[in-house]
Protein backbone atom coordinates (compact mmCIF):
# COMPACT_ATOMS: atom_id res chain seq x y z
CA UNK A 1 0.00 0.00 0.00
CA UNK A 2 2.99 2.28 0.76
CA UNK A 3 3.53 2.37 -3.17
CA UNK A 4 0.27 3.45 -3.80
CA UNK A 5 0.42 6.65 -1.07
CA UNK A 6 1.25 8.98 -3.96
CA UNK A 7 -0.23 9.68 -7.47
CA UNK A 8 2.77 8.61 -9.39
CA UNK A 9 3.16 5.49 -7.80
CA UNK A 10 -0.78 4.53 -8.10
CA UNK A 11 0.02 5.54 -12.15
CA UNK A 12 3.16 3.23 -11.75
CA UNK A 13 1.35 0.07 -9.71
CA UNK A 14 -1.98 0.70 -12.32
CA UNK A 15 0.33 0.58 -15.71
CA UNK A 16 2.00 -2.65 -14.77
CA UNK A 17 -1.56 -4.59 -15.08
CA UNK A 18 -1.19 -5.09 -10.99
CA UNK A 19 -5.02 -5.07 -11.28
CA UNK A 20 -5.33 -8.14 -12.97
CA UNK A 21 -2.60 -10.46 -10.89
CA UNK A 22 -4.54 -9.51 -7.75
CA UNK A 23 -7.63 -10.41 -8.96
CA UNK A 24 -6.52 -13.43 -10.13
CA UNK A 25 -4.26 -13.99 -6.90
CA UNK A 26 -7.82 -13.10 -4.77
CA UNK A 27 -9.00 -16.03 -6.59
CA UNK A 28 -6.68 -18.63 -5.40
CA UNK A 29 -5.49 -17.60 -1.86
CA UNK A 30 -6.21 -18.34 0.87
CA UNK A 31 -4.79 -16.62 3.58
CA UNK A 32 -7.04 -13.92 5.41
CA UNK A 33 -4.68 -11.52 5.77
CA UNK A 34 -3.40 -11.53 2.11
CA UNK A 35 -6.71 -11.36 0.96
CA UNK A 36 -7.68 -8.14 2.87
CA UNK A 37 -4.71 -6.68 1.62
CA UNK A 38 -5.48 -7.48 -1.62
CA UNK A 39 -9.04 -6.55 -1.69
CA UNK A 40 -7.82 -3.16 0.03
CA UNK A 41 -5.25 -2.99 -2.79
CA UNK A 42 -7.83 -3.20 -5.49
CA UNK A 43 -9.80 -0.83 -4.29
CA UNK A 44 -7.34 2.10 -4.54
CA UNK A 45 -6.50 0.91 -7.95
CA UNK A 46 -10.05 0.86 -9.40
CA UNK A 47 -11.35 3.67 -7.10
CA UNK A 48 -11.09 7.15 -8.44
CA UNK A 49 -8.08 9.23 -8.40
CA UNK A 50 -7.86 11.79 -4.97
CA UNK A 51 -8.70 15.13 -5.47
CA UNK A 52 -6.31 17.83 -5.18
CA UNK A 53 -3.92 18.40 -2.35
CA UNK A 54 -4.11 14.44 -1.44
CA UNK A 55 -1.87 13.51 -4.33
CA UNK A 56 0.92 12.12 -1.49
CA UNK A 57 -1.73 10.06 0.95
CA UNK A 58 0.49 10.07 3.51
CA UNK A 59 0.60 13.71 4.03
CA UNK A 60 -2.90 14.40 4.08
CA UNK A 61 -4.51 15.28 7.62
CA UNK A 62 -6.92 13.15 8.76
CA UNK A 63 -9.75 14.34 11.42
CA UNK A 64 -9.30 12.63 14.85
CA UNK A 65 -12.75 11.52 15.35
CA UNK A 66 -12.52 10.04 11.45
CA UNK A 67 -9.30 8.31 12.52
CA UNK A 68 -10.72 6.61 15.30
CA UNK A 69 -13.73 5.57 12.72
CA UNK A 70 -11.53 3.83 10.30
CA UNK A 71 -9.37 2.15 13.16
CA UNK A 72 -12.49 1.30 14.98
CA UNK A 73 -13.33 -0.39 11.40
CA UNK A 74 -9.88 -1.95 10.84
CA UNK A 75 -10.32 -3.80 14.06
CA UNK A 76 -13.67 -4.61 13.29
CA UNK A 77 -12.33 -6.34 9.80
CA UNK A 78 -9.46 -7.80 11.73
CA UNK A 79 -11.85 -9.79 14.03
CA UNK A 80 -14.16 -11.11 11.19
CA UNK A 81 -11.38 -12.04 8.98
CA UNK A 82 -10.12 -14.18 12.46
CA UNK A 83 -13.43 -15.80 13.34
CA UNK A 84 -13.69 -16.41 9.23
CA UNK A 85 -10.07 -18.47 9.29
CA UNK A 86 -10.97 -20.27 12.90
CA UNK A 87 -14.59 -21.43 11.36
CA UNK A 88 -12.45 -22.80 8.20
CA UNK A 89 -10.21 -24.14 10.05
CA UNK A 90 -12.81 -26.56 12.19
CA UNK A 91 -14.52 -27.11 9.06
CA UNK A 92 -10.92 -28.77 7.78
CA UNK A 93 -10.63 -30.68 10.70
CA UNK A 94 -14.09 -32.38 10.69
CA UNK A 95 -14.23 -33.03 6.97
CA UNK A 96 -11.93 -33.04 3.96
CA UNK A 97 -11.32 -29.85 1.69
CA UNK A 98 -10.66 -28.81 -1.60
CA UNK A 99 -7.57 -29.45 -3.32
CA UNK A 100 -4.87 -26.85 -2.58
CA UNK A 101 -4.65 -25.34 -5.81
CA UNK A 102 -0.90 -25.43 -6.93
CA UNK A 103 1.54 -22.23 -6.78
């Protein structure tokens, strides 16, 4: 995400077709955490472009209370993402899965 904080590198990440590896890497894995970083990923490149004065991300002032929001929200994403991998995981243990597909 740090290479998509400014306008350049967002033109950079978008030109090199990153869109459609992570789509098709969103597909196949598995792992909760790469897939929210994926889907989080995705949705700066096919969102629209930042208005003016946010062209560097990580300069941009964020209101407190709106902070809190989106950590309160990160957390929130954190803990469904864990209960979704637990609830897999007992599903794996009390019957067999699907193939693995192969890397």
């Amino acid at each position: 995400s740090q290479l998509t904080a400014t306008k350049a590198g967002r033109h950079v990440v978008r030109e090199k077709g990153t869109y459609l590896i992570l789509r098709e890497l969103h597909r196949w894995e598995r792992e909760p955490d790469v897939l929210a970083a994926c889907e989080k990923l995705i949705q700066v490149l096919i969102g629209d472009e930042p208005g003016a004065g946010m062209e560097n991300l990580l300069e941009v002032k964020v209101p407190e209370e709106v902070e809190q929001q989106l950590q309160r929200l990160d957390r929130e994403e954190e803990e469904r993402w864990r209960r979704e991998r637990e609830e897999r995981q007992e599903a794996r243990g009390s019957m067999p899965g699907p193939e693995e597909p192969s890397r």
